[in-house]
Protein backbone atom coordinates (compact mmCIF):
# COMPACT_ATOMS: atom_id res chain seq x y z
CA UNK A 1 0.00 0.00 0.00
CA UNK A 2 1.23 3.32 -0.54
CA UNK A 3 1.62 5.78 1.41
CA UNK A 4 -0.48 9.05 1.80
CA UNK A 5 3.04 11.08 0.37
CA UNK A 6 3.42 8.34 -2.41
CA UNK A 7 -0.18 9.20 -3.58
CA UNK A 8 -0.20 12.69 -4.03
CA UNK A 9 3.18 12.18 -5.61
CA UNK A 10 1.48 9.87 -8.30
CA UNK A 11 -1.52 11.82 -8.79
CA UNK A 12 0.82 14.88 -9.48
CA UNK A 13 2.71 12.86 -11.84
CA UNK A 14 -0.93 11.54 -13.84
CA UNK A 15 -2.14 15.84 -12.98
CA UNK A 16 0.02 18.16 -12.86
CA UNK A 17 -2.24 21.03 -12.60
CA UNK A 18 -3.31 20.06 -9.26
CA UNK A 19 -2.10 21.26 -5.94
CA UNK A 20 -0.02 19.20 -3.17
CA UNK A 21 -1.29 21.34 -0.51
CA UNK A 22 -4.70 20.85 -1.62
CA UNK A 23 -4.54 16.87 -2.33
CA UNK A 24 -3.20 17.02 1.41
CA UNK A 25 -6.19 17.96 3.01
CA UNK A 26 -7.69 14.92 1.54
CA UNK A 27 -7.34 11.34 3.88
CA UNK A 28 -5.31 8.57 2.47
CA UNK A 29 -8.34 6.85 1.45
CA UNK A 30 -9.58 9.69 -0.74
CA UNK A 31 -6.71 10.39 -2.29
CA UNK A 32 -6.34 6.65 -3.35
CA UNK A 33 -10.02 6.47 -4.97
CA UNK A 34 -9.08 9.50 -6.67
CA UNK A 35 -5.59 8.17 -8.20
CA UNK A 36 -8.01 4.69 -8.87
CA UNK A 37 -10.10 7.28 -11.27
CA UNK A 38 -7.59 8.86 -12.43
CA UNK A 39 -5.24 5.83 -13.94
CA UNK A 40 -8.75 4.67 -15.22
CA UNK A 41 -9.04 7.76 -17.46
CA UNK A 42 -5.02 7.49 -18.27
CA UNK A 43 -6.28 4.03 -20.43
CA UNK A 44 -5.38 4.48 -23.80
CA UNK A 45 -8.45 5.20 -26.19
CA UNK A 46 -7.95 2.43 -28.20
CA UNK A 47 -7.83 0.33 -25.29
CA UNK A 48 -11.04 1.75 -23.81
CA UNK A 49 -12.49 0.96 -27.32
CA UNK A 50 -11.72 -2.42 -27.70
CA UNK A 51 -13.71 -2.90 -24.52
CA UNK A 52 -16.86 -1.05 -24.99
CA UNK A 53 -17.30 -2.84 -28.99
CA UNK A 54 -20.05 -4.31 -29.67
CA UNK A 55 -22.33 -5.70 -32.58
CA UNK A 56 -24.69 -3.16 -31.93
CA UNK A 57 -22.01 -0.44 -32.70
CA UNK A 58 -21.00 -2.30 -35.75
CA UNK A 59 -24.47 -2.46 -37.07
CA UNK A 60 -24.75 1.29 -36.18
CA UNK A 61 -21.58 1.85 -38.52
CA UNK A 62 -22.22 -0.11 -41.60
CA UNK A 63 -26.34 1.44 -41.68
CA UNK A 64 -24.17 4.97 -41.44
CA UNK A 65 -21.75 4.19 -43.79
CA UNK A 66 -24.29 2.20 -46.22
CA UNK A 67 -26.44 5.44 -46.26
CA UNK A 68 -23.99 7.32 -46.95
CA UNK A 69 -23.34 5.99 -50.75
């Protein structure tokens, strides 16, 4: 586990616009669910893509694409 310090060190590193003083008013265990959110965003798009595909989303593209012609 990491410690309070080691957090706001990483979140800093994934947001650098943010504040250490401010992220230190925070307890451990908000400052942890916050990092957890914030490496979630950090994915990759293309990751995050391959993940939410579906045949629905295929369907919607050819019927675009088709109608385009």
């Amino acid at each position: 586990m990491m410690t309070k310090s080691d957090t706001i060190l990483e979140i800093m590193r994934i947001n650098p616009a943010v504040n250490s003083a401010f992220l230190a008013e925070f307890a451990a265990d908000q400052l942890s669910e916050y990092l957890h959110r914030l490496r979630g965003l950090s994915v990759p798009k293309s990751s995050q893509g391959a993940v939410n595909f579906s045949r629905s989303s295929m369907r919607h593209s050819a019927g675009v694409t088709a109608g385009a012609a």
